[in-house]
C-alpha atoms as a PDB file:
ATOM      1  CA  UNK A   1      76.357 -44.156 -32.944  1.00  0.00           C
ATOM      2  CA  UNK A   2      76.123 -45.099 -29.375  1.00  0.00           C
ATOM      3  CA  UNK A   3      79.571 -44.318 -28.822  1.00  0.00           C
ATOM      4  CA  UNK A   4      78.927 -40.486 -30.392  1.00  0.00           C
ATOM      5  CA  UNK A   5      79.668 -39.517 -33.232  1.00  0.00           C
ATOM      6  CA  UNK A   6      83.538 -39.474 -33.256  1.00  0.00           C
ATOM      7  CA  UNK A   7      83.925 -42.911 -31.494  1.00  0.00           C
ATOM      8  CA  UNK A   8      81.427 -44.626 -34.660  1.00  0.00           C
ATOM      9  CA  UNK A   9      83.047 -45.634 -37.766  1.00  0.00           C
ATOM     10  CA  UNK A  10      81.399 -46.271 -41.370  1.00  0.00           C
ATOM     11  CA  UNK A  11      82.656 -49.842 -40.781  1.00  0.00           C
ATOM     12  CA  UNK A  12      81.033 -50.167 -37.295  1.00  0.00           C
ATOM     13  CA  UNK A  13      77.263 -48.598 -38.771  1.00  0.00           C
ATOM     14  CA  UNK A  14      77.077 -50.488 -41.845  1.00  0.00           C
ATOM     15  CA  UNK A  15      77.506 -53.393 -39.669  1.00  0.00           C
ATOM     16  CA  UNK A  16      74.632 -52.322 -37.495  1.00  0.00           C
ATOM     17  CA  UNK A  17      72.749 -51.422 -40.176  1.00  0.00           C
ATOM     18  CA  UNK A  18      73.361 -55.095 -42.141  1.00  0.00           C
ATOM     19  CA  UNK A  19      74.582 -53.470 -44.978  1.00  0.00           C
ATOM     20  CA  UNK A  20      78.143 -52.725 -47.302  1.00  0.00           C
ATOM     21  CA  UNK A  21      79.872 -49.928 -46.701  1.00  0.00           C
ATOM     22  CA  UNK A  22      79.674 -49.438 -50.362  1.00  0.00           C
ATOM     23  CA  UNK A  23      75.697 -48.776 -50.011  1.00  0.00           C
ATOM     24  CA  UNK A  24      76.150 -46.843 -46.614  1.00  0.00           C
ATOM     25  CA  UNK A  25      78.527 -44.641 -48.551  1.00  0.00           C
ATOM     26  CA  UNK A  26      75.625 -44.868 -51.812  1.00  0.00           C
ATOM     27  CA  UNK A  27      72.968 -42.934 -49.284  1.00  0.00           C
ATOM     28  CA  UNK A  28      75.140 -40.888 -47.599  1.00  0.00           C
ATOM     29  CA  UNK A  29      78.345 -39.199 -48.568  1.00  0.00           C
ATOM     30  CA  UNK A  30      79.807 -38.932 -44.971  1.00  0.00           C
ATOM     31  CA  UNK A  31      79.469 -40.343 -41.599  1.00  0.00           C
ATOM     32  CA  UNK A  32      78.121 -36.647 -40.934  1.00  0.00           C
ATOM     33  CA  UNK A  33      75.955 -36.452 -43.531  1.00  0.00           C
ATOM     34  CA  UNK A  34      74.417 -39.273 -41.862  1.00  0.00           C
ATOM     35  CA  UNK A  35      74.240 -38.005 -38.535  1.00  0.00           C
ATOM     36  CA  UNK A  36      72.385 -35.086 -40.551  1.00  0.00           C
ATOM     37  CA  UNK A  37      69.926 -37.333 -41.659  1.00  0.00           C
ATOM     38  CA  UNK A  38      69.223 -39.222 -38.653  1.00  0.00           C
ATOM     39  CA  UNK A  39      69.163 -36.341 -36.308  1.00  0.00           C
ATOM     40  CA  UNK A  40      66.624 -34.958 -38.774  1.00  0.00           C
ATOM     41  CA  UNK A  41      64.540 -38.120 -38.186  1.00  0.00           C
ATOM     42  CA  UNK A  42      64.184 -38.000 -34.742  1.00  0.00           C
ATOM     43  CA  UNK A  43      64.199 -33.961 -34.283  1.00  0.00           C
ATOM     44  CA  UNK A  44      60.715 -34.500 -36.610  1.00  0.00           C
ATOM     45  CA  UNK A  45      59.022 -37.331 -34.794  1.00  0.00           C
ATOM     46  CA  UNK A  46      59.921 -35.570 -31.566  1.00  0.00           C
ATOM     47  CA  UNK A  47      58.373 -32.477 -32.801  1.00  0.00           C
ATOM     48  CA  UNK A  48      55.225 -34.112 -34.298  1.00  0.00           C
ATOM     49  CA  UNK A  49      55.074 -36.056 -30.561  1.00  0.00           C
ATOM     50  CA  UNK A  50      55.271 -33.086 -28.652  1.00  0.00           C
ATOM     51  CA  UNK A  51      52.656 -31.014 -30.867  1.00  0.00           C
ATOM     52  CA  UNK A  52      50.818 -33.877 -30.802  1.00  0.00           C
ATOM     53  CA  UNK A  53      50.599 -33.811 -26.777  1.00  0.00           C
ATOM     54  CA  UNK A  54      50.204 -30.140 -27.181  1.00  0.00           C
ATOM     55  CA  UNK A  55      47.277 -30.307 -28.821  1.00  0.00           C
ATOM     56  CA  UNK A  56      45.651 -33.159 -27.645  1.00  0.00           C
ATOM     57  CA  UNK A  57      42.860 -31.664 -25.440  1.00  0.00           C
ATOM     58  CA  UNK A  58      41.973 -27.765 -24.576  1.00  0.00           C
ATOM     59  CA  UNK A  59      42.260 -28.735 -21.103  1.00  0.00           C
ATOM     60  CA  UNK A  60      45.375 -27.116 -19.810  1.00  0.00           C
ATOM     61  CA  UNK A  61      46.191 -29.263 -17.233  1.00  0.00           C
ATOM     62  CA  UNK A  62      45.630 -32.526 -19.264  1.00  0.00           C
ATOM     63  CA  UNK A  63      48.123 -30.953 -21.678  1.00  0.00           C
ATOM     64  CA  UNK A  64      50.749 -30.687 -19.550  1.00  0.00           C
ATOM     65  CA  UNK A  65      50.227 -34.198 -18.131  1.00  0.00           C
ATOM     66  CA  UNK A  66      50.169 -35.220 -21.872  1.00  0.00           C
ATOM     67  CA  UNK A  67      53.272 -32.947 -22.747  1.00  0.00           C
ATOM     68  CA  UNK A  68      55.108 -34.007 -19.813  1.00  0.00           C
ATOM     69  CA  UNK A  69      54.247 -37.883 -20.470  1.00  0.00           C
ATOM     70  CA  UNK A  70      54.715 -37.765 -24.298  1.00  0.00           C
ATOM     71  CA  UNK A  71      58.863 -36.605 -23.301  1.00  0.00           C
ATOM     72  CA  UNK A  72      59.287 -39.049 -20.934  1.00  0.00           C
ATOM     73  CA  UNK A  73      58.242 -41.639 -23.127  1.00  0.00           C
ATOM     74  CA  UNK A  74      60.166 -41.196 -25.962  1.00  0.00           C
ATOM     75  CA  UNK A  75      63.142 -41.183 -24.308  1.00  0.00           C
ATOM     76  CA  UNK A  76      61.952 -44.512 -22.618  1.00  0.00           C
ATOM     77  CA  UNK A  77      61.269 -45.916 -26.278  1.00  0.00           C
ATOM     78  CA  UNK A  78      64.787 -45.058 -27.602  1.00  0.00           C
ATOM     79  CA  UNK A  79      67.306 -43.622 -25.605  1.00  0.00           C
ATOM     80  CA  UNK A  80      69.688 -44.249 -28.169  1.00  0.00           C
ATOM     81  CA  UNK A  81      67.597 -41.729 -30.147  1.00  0.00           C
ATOM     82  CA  UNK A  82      67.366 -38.907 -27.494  1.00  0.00           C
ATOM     83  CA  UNK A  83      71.383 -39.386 -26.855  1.00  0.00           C
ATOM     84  CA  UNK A  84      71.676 -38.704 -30.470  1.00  0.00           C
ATOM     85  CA  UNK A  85      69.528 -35.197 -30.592  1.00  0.00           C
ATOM     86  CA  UNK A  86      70.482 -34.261 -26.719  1.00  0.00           C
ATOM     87  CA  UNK A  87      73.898 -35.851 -25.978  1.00  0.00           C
ATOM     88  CA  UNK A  88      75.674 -35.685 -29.411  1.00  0.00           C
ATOM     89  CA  UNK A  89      79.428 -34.194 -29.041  1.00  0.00           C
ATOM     90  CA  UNK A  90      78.054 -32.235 -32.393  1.00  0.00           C
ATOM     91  CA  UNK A  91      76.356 -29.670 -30.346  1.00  0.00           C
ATOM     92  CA  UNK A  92      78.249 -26.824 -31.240  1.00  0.00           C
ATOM     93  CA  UNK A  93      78.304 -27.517 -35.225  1.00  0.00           C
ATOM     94  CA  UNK A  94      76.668 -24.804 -37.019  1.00  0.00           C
ATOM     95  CA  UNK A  95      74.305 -27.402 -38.544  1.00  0.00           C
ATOM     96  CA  UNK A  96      73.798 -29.466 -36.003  1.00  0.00           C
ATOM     97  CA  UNK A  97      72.782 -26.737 -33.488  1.00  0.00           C
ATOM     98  CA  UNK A  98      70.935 -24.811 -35.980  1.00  0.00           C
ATOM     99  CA  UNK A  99      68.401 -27.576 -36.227  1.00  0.00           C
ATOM    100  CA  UNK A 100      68.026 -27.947 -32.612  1.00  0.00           C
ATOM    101  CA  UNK A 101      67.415 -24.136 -31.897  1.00  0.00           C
ATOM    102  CA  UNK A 102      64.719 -24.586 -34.558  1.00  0.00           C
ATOM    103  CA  UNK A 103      63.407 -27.974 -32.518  1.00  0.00           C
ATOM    104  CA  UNK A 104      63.495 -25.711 -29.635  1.00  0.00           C
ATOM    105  CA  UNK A 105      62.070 -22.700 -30.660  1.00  0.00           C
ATOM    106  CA  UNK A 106      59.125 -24.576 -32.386  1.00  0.00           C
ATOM    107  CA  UNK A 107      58.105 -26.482 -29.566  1.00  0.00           C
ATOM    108  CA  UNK A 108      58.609 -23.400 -26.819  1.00  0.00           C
ATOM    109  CA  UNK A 109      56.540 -21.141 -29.430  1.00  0.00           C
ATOM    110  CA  UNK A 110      53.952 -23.706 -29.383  1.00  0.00           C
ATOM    111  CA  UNK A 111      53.668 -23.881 -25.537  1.00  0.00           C
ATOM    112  CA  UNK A 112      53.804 -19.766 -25.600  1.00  0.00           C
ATOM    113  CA  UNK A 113      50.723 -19.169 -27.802  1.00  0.00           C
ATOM    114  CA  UNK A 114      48.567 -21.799 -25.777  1.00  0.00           C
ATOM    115  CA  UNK A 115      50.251 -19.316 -22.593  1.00  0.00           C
ATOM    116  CA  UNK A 116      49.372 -16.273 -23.859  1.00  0.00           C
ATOM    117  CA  UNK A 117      46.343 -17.452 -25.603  1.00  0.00           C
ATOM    118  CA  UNK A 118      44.912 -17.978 -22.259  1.00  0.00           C
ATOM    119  CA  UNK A 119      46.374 -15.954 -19.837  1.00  0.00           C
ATOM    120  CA  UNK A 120      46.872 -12.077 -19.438  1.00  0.00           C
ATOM    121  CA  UNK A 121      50.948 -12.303 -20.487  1.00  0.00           C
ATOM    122  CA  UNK A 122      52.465 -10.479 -23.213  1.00  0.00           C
ATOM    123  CA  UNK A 123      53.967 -12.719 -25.884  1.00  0.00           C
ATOM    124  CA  UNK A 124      57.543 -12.534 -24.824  1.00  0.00           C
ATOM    125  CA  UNK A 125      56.783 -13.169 -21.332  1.00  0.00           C
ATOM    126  CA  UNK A 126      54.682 -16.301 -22.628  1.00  0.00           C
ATOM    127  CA  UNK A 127      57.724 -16.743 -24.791  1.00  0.00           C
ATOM    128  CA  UNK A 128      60.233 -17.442 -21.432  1.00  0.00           C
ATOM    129  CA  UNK A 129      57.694 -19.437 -19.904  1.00  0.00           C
ATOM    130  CA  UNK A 130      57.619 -21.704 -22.702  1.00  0.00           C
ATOM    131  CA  UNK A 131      61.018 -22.357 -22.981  1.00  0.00           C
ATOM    132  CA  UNK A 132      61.538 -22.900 -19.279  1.00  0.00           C
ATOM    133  CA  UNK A 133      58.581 -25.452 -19.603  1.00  0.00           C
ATOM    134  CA  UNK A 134      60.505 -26.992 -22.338  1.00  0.00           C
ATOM    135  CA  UNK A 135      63.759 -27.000 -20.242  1.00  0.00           C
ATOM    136  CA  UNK A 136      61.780 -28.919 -16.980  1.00  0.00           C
ATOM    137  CA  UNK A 137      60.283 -31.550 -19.866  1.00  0.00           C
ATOM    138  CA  UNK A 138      63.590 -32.214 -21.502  1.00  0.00           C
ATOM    139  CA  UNK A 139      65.950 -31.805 -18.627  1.00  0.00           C
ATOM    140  CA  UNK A 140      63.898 -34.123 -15.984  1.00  0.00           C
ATOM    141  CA  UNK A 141      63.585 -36.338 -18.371  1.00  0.00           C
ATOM    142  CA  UNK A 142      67.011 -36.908 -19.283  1.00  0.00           C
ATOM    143  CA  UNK A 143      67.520 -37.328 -15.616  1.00  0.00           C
ATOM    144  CA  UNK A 144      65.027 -40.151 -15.400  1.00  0.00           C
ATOM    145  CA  UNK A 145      67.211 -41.552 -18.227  1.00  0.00           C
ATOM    146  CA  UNK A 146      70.136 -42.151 -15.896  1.00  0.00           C
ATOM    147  CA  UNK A 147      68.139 -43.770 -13.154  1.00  0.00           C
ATOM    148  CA  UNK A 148      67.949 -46.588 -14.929  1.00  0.00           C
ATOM    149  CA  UNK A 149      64.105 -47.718 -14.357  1.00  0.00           C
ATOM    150  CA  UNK A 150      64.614 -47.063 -10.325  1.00  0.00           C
ATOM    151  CA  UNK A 151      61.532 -45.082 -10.911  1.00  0.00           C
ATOM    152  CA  UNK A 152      58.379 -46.136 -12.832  1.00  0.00           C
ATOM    153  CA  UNK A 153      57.831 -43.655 -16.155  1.00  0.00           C
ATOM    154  CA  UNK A 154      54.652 -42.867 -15.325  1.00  0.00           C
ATOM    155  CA  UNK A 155      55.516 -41.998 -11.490  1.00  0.00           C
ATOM    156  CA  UNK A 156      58.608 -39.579 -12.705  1.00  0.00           C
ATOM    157  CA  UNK A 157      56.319 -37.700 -15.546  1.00  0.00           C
ATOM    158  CA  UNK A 158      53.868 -37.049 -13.022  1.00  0.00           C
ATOM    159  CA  UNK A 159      55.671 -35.781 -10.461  1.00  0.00           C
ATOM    160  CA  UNK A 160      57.374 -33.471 -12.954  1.00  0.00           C
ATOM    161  CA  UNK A 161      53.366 -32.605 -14.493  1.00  0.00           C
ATOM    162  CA  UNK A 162      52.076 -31.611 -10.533  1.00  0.00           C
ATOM    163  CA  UNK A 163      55.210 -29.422 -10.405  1.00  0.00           C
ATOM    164  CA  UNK A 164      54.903 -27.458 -13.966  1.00  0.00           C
ATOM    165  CA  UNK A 165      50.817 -27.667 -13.458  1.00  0.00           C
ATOM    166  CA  UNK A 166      51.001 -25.935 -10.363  1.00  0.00           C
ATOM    167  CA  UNK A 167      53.383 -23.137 -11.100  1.00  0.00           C
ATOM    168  CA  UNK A 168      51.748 -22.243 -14.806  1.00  0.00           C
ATOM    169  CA  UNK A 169      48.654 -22.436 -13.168  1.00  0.00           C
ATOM    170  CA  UNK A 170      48.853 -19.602 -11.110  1.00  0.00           C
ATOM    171  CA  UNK A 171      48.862 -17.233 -14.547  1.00  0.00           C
ATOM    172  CA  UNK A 172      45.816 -15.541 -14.190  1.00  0.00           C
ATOM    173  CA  UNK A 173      43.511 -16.535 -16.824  1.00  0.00           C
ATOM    174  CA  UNK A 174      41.996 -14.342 -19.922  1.00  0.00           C
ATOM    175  CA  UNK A 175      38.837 -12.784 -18.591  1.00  0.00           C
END
């Protein structure tokens, strides 16, 4: 579906996918039920990435290095697969945006408890933060994306770690 969703036909991914149309068709009813199912794919292994990262150490800082360079890099192992969850022309479908609210809201929620876990915020202010957190991970690094390698992964998710470090970690701190 590198062409998006209305440009692919049936024909066109069963070729990709060396196999029939016929079996295509046998695991999937419609061209959008397999969008569905792919876009539930990588929606879970990008949650279970950035989770992972989340969770990966107690130390703050190291978590946002590891949050920041967990994005970066899956959009470096498959950009195919981020231009499916983040470019689609789907985005608007009930379904299809549905899911990625829920993406959204489970990885901003995730970054909000560690927030106000730690700091003196109430939860909806922890909440924001979270999401705009979110926002600097994904956006950034769908502008990396488009630079075409012009600058190193680990250089770009970096710079973009020293600029979310240093504004979340002025939140004073739980006493």
């Amino acid at each position: 579906m590198a062409n998006g969703y209305h440009g692919a036909a049936m024909d066109e991914i069963a070729e990709t996918a060396h196999v029939s149309k016929p079996v295509l068709y046998q695991h999937f009813p419609s061209k959008r039920e397999l969008y569905l199912a792919l876009l539930d794919s990588h929606l879970a292994s990008l949650t279970d990435l950035m989770l992972g990262a989340l969770n990966s150490t107690t130390d703050n800082k190291e978590r946002v290095q590891a949050v920041m360079r967990a994005y970066f890099r899956f959009i470096a192992s498959d950009d195919q697969a981020h231009r499916l969850v983040f470019e689609s022309d789907l985005v608007n479908d009930p379904d299809v945006s549905s899911r990625l609210e829920t993406f959204n809201r489970t990885f901003a929620d995730a970054i909000a408890r560690v927030i106000a876990g730690d700091t003196k915020l109430p939860h909806l202010e922890a909440e924001l933060l979270g999401r705009g957190l979110a926002g600097m991970a994904q956006v950034s690094a769908r502008y990396w994306l488009e630079t075409d390698g012009n600058l190193d992964l680990d250089v770009a998710s970096d710079l973009i770690y020293r600029l979310a470090w240093r504004g979340i970690s002025r939140f004073p701190k739980e006493s």
